[in-house]
Protein backbone atom coordinates (compact mmCIF):
# COMPACT_ATOMS: atom_id res chain seq x y z
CA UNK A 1 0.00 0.00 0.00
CA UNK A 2 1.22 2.96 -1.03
CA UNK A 3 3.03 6.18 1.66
CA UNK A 4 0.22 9.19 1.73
CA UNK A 5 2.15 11.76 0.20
CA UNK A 6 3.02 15.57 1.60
CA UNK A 7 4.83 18.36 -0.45
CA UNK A 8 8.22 19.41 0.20
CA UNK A 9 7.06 22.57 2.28
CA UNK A 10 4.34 20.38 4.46
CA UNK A 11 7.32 17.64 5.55
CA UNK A 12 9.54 20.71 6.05
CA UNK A 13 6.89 22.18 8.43
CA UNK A 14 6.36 18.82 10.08
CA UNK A 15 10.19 18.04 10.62
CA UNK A 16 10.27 21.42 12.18
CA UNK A 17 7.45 21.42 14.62
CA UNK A 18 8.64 17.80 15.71
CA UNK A 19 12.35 19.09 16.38
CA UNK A 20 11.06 22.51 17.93
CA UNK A 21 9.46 20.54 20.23
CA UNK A 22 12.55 18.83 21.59
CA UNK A 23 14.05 20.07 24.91
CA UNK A 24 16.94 22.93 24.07
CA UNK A 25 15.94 23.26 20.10
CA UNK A 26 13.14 25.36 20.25
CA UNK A 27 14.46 28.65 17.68
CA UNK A 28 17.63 26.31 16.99
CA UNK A 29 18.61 26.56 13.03
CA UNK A 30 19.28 22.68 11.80
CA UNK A 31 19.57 21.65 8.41
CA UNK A 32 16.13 20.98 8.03
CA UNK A 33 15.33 24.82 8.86
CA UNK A 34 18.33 25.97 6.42
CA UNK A 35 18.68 23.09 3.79
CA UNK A 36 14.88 22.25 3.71
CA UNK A 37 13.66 19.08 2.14
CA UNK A 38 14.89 17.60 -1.12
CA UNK A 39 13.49 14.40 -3.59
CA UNK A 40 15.19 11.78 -3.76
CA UNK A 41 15.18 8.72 -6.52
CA UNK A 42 13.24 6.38 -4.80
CA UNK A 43 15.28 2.86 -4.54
CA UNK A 44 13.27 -0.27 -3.96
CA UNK A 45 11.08 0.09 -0.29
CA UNK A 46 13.12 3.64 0.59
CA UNK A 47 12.04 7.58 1.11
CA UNK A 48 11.84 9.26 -1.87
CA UNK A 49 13.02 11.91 0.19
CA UNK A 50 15.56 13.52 2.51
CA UNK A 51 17.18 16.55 4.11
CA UNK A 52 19.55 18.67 2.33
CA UNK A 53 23.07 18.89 4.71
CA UNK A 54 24.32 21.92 5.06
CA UNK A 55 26.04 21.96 8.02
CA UNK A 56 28.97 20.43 9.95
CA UNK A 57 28.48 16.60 10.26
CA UNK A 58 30.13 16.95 13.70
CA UNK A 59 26.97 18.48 14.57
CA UNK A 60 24.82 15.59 13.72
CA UNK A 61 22.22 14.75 16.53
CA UNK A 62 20.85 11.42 16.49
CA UNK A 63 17.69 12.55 17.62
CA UNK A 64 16.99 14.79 14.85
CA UNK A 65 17.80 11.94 12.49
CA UNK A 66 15.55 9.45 14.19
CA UNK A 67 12.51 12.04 13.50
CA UNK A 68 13.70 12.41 9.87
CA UNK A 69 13.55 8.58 9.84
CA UNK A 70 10.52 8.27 11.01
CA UNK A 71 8.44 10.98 8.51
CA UNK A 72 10.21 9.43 5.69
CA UNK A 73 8.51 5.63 6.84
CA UNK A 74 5.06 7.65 7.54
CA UNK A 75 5.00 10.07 4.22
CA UNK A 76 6.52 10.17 0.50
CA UNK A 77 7.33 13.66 -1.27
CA UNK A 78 4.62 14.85 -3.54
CA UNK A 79 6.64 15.60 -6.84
């Protein structure tokens, strides 16, 4: 069964309300508020989508990631 599908803006304000709502990040600029989200070519069962990096990977938070991980398993980018 097909992923309902969200446009690039809707996931970007979803992956920001869900990380503004961790403890510390609320007004915090991560990729996902700079680099926004981008389509992907969808291989075989993944996301069609991701987040653009912009940053330092030492900055990489685990948690952020995890609720990247778990949009991309809920939604699929409306080209």
């Amino acid at each position: 069964m097909p992923k309902p599908t969200r446009t690039a803006k809707q996931l970007q304000q979803m992956l920001v309300q869900r990380i503004e709502a961790l403890p510390g990040l609320r007004g915090q600029q991560t990729d996902v508020h700079r680099g926004g989200v981008i389509g992907l070519a969808q291989e075989e069962d993944g996301p069609n989508w991701t987040v653009r990096v912009v940053s330092d990977r030492g900055t990489h938070r685990a948690d952020i990631a995890q609720i990247i991980r778990t949009l991309q398993m809920q939604f699929d980018l409306d080209e």
